[in-house]
PDB file of N, CA and C in Angstrom:
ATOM      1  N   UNK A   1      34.037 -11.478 -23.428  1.00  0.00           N
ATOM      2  CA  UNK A   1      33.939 -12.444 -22.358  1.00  0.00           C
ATOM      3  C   UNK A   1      33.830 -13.835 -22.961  1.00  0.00           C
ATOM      4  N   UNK A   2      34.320 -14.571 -22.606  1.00  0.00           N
ATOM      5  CA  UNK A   2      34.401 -16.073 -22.609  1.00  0.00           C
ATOM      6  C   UNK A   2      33.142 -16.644 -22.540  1.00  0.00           C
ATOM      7  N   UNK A   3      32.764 -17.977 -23.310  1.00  0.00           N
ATOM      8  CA  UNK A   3      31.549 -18.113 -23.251  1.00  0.00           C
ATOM      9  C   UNK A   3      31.820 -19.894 -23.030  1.00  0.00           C
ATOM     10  N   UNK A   4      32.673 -20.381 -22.774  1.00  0.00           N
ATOM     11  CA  UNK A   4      33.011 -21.700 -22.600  1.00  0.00           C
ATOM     12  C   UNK A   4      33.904 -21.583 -20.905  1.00  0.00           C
ATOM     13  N   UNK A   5      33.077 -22.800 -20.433  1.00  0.00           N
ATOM     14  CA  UNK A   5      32.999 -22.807 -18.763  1.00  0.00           C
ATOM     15  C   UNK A   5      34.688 -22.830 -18.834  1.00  0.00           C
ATOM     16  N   UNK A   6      36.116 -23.523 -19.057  1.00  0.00           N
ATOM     17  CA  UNK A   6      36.911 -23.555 -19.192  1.00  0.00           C
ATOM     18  C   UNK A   6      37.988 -22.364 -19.453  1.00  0.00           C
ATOM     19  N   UNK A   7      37.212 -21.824 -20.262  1.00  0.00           N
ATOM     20  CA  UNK A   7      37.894 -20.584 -20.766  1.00  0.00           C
ATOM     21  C   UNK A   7      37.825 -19.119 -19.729  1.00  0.00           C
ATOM     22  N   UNK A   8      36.196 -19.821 -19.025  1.00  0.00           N
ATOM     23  CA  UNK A   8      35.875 -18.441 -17.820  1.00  0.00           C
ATOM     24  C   UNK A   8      37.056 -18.950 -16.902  1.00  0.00           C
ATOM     25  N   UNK A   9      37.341 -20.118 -16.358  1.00  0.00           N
ATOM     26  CA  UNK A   9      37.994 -20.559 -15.247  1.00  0.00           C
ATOM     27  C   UNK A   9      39.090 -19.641 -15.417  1.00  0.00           C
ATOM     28  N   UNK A  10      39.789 -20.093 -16.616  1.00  0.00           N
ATOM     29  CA  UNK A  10      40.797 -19.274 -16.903  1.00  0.00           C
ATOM     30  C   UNK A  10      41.065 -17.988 -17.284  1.00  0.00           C
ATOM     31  N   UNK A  11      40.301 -17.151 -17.170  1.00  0.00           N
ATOM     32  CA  UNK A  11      39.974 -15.798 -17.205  1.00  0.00           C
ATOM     33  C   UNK A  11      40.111 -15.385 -15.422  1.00  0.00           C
ATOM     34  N   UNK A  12      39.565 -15.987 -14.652  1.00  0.00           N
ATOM     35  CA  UNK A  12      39.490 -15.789 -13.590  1.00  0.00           C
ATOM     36  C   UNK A  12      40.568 -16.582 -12.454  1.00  0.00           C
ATOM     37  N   UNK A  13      41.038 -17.008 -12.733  1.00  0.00           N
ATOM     38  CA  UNK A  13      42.396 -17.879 -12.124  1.00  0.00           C
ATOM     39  C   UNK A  13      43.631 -16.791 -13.023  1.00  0.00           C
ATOM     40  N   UNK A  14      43.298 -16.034 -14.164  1.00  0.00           N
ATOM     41  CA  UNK A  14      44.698 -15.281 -14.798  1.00  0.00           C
ATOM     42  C   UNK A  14      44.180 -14.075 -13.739  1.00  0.00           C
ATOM     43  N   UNK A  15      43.410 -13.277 -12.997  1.00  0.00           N
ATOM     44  CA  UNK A  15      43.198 -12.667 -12.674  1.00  0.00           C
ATOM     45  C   UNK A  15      43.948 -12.308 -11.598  1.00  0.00           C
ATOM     46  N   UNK A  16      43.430 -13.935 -10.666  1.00  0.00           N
ATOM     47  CA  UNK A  16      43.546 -14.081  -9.232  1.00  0.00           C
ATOM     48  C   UNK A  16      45.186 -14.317  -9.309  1.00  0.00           C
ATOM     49  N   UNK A  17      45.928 -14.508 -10.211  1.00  0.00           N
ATOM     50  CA  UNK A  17      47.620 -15.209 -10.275  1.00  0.00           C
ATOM     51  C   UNK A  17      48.053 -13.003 -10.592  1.00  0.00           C
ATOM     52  N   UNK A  18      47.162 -12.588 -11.180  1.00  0.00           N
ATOM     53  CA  UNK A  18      47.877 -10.901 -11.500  1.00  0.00           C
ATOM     54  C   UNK A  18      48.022 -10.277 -10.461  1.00  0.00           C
ATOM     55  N   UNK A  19      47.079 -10.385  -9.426  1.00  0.00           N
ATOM     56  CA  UNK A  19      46.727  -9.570  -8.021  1.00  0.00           C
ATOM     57  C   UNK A  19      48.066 -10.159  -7.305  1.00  0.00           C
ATOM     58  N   UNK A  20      48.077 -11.763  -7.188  1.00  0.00           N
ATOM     59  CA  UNK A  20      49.299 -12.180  -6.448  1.00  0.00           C
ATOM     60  C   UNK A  20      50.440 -11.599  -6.574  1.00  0.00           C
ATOM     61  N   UNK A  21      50.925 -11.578  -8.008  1.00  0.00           N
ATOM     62  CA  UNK A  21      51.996 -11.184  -8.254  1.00  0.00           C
ATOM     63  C   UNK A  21      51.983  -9.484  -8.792  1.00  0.00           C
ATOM     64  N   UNK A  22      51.050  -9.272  -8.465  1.00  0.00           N
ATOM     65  CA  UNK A  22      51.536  -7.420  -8.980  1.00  0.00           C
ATOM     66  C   UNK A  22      51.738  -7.213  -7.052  1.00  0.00           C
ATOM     67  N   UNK A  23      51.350  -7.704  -6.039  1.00  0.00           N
ATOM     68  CA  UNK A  23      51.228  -7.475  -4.737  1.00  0.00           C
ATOM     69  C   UNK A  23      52.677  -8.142  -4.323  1.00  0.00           C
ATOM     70  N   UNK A  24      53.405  -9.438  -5.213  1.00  0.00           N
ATOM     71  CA  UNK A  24      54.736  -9.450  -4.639  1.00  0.00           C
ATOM     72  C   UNK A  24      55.891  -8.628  -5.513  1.00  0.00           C
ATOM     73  N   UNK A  25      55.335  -8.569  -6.774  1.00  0.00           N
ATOM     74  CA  UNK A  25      56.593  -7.885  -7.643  1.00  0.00           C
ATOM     75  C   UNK A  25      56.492  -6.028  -6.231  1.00  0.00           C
ATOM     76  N   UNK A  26      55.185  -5.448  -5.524  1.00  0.00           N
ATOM     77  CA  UNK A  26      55.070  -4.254  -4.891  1.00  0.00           C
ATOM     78  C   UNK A  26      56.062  -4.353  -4.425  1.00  0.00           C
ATOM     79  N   UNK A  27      56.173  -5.929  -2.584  1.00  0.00           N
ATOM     80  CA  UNK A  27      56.729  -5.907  -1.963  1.00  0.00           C
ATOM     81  C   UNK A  27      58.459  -6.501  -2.330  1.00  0.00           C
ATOM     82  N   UNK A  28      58.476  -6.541  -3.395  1.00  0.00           N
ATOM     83  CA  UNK A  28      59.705  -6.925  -4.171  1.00  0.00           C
ATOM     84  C   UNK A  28      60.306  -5.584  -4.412  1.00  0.00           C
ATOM     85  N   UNK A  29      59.952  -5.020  -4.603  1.00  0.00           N
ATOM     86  CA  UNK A  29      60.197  -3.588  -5.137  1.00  0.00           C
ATOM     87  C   UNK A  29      60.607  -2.508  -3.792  1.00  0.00           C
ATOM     88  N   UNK A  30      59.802  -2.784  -2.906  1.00  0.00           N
ATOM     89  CA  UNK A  30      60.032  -1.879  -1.522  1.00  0.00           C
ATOM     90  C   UNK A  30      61.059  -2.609  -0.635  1.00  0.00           C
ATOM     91  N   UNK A  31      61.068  -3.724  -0.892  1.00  0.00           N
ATOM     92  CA  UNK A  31      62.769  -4.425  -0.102  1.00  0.00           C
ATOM     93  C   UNK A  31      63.887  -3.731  -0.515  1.00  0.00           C
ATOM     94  N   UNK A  32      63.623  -3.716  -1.891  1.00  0.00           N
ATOM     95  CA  UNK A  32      65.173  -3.003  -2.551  1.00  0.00           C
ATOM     96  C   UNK A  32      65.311  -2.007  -2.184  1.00  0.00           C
ATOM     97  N   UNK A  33      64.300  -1.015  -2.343  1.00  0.00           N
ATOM     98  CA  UNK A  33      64.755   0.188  -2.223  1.00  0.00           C
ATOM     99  C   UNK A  33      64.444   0.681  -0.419  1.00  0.00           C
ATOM    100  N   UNK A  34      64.175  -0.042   0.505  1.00  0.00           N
ATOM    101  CA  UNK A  34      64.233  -0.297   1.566  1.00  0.00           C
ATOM    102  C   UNK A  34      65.608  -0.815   1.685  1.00  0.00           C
ATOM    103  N   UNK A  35      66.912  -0.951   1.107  1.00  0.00           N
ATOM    104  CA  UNK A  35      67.833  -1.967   1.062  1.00  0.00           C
ATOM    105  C   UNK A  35      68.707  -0.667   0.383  1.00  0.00           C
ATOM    106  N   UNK A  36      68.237   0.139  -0.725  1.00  0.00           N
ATOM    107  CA  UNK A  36      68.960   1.029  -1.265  1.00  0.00           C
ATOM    108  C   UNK A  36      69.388   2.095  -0.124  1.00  0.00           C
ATOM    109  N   UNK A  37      67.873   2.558   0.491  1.00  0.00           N
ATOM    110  CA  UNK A  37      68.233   3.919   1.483  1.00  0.00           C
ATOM    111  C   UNK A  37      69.115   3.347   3.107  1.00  0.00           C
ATOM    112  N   UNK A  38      68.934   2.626   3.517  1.00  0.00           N
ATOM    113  CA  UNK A  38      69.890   1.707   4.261  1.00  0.00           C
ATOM    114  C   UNK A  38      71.225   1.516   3.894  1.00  0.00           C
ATOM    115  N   UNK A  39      71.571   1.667   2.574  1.00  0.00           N
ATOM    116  CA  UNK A  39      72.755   1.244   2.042  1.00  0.00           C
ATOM    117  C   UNK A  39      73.587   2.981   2.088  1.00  0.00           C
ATOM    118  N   UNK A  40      72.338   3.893   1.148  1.00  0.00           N
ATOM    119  CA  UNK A  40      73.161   5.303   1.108  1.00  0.00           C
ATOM    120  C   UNK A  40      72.952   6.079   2.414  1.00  0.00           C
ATOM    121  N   UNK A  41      72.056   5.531   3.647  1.00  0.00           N
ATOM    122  CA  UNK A  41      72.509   5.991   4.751  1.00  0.00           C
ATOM    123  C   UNK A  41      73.310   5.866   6.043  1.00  0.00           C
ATOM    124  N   UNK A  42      74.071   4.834   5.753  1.00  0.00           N
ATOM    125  CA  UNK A  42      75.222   4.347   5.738  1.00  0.00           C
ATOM    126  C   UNK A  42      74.179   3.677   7.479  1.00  0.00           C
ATOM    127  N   UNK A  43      73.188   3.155   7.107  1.00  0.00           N
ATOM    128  CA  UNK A  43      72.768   2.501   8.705  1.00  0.00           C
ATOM    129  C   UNK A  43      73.206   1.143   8.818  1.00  0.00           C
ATOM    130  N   UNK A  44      73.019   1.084  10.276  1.00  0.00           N
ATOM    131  CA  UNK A  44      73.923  -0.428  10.767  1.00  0.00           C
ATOM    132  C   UNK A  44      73.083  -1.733  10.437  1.00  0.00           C
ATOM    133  N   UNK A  45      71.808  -1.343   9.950  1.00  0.00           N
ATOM    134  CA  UNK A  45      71.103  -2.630   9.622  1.00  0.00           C
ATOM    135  C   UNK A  45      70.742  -2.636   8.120  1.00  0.00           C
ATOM    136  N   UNK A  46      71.558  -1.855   7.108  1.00  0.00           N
ATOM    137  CA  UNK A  46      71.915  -2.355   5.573  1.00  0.00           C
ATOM    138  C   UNK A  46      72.096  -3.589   5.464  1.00  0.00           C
ATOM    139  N   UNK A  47      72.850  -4.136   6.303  1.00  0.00           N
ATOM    140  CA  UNK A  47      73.207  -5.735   5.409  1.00  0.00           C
ATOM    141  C   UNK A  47      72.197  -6.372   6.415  1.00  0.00           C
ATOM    142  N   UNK A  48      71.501  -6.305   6.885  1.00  0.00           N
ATOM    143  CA  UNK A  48      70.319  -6.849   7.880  1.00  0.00           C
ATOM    144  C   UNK A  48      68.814  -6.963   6.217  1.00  0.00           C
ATOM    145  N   UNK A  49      68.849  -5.298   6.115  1.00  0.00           N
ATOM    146  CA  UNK A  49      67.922  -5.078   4.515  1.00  0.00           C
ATOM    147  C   UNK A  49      68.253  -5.545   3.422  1.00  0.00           C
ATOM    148  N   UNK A  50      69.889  -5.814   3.365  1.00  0.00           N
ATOM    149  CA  UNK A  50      70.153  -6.491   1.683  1.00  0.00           C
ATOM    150  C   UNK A  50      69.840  -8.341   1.750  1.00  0.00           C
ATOM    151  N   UNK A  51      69.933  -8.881   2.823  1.00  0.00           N
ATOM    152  CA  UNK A  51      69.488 -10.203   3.513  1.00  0.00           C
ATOM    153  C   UNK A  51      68.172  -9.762   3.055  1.00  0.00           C
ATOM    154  N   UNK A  52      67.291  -9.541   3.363  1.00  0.00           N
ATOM    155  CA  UNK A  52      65.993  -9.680   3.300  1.00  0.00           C
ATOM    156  C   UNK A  52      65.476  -9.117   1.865  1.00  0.00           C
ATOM    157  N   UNK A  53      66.288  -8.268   1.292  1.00  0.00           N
ATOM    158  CA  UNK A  53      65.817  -8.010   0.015  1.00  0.00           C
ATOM    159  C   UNK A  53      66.295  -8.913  -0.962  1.00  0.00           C
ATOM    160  N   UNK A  54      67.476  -9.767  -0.968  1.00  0.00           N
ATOM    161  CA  UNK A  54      67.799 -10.871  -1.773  1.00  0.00           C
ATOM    162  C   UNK A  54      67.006 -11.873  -1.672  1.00  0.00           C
ATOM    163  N   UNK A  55      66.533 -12.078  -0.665  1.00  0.00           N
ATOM    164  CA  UNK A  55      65.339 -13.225  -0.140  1.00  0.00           C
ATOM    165  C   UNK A  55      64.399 -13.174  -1.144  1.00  0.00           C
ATOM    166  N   UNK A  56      63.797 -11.841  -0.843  1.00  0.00           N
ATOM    167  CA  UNK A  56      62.667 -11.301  -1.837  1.00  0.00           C
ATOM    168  C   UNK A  56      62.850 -11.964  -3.408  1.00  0.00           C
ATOM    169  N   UNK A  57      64.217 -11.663  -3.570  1.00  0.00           N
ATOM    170  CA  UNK A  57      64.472 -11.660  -5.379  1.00  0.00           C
ATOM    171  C   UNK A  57      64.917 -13.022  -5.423  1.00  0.00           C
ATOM    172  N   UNK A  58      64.861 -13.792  -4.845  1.00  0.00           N
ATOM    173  CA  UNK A  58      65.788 -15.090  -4.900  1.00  0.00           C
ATOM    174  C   UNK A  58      63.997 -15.631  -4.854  1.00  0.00           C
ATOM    175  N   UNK A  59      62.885 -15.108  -4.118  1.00  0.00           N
ATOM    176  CA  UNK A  59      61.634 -15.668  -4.230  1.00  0.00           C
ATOM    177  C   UNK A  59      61.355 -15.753  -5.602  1.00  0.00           C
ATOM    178  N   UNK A  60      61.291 -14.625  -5.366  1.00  0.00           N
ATOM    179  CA  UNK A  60      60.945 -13.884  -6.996  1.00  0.00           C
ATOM    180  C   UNK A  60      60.436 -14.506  -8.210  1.00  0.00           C
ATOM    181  N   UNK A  61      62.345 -15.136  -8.188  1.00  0.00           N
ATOM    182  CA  UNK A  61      63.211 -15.722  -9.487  1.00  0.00           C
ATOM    183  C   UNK A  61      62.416 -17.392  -9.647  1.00  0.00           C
ATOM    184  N   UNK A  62      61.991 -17.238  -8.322  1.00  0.00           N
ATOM    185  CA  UNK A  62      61.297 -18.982  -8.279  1.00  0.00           C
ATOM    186  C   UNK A  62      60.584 -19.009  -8.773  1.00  0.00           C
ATOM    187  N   UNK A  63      59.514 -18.070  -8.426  1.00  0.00           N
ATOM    188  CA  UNK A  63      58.196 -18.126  -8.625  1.00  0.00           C
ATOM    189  C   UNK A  63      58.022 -17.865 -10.343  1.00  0.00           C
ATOM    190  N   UNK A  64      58.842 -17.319 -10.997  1.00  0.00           N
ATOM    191  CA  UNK A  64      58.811 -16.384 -12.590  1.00  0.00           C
ATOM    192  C   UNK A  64      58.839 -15.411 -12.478  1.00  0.00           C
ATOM    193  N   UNK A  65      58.721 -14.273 -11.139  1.00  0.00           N
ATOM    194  CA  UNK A  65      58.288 -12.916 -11.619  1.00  0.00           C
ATOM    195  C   UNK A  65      59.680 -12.395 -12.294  1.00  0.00           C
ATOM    196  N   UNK A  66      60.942 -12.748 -12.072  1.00  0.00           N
ATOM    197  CA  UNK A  66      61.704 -12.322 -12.474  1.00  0.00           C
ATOM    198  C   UNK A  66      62.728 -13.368 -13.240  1.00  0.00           C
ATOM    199  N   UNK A  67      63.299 -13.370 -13.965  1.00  0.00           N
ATOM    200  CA  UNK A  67      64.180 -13.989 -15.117  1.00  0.00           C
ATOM    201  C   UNK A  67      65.569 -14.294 -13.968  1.00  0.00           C
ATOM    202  N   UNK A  68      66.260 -15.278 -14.446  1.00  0.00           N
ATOM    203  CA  UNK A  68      67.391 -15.571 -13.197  1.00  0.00           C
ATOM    204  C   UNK A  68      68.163 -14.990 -13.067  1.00  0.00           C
ATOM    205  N   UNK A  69      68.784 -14.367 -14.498  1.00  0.00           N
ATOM    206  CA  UNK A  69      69.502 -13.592 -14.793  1.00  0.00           C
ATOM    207  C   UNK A  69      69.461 -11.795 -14.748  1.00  0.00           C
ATOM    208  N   UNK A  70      68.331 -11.433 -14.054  1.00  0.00           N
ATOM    209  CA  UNK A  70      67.846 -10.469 -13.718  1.00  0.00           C
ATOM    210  C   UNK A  70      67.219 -10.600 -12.242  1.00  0.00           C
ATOM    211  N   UNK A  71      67.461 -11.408 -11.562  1.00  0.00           N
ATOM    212  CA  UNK A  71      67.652 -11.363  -9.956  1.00  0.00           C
ATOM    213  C   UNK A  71      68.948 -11.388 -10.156  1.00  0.00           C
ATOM    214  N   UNK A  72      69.601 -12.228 -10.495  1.00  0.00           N
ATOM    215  CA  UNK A  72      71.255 -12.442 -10.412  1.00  0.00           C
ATOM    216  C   UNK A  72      72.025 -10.755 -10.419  1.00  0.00           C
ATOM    217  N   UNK A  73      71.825  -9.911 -11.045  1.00  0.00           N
ATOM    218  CA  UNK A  73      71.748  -8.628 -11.458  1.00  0.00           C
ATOM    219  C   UNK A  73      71.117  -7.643 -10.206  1.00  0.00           C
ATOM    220  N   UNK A  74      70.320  -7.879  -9.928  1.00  0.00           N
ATOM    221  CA  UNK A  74      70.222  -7.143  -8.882  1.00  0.00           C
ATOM    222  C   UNK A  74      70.696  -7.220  -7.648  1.00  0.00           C
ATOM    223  N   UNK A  75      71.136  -8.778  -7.095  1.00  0.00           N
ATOM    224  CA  UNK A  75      71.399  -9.461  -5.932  1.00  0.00           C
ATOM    225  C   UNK A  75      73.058  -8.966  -6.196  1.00  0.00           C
ATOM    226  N   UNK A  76      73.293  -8.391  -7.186  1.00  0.00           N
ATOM    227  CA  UNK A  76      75.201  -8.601  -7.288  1.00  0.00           C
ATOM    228  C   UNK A  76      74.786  -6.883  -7.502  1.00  0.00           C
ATOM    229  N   UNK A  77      74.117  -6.340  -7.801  1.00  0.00           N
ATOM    230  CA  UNK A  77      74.248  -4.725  -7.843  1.00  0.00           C
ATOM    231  C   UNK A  77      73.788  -3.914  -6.043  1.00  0.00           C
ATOM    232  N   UNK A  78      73.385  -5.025  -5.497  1.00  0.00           N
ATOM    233  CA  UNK A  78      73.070  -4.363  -3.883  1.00  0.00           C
ATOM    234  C   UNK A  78      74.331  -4.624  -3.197  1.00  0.00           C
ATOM    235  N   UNK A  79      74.449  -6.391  -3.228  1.00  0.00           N
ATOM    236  CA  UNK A  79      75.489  -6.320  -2.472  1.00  0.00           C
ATOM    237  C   UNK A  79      77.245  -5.471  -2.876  1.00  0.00           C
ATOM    238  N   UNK A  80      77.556  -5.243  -4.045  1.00  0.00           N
ATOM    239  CA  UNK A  80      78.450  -4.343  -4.572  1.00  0.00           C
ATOM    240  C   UNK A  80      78.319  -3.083  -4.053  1.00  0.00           C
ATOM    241  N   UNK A  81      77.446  -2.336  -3.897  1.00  0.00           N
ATOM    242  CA  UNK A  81      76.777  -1.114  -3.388  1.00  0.00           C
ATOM    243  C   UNK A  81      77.031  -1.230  -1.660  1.00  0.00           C
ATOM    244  N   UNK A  82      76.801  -2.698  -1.336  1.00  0.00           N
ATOM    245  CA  UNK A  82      76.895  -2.457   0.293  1.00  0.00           C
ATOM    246  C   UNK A  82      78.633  -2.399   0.754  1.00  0.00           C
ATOM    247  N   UNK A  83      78.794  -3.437   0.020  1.00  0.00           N
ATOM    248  CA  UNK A  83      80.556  -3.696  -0.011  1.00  0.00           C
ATOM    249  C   UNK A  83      81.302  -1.956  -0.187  1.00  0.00           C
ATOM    250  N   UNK A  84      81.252  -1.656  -1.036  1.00  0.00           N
ATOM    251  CA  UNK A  84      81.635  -0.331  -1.617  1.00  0.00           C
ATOM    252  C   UNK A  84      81.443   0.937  -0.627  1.00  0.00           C
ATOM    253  N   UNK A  85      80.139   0.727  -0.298  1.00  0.00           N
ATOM    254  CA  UNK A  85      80.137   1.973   1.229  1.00  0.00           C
ATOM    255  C   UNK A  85      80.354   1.484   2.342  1.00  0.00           C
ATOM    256  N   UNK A  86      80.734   0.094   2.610  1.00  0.00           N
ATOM    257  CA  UNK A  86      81.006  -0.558   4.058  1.00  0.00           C
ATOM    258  C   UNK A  86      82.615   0.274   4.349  1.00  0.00           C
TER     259      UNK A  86
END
């Protein structure tokens, strides 16, 4: 444990930033594949779920949780997937 007031702050602000983002990388994670089973069940509101799951990853990419080039990658591997079974 930290023994300099500065160093606690930051022990506890890295904490409160892990919870944030392990709770959006969750709901980052359940768009897609909320976006995947929509896609392989050929339902009418897939591209309603790939809209809202690019959202997600286009957040994402803002915020850091994800590299640009790895939203870019996923946002071009859904919509390819929707195109392809449309």
């Amino acid at each position: 444990m930290p023994n300099i007031k500065s160093a606690k702050k930051r022990v506890a602000i890295s904490e409160a930033n892990y919870e944030r983002n392990k709770a959006y990388r969750s709901a980052l994670k359940t768009a897609i594949k909320k976006a995947d089973a929509a896609i392989d069940a050929k339902a009418p509101e897939a591209a309603e779920a790939v809209k809202v799951a690019v959202v997600k990853i286009d957040k994402a990419a803002n915020k850091g949780l994800l590299h640009k080039n790895n939203a870019a990658r996923k946002k071009s591997a859904l919509v390819t997937k929707l195109n392809a079974k449309a």
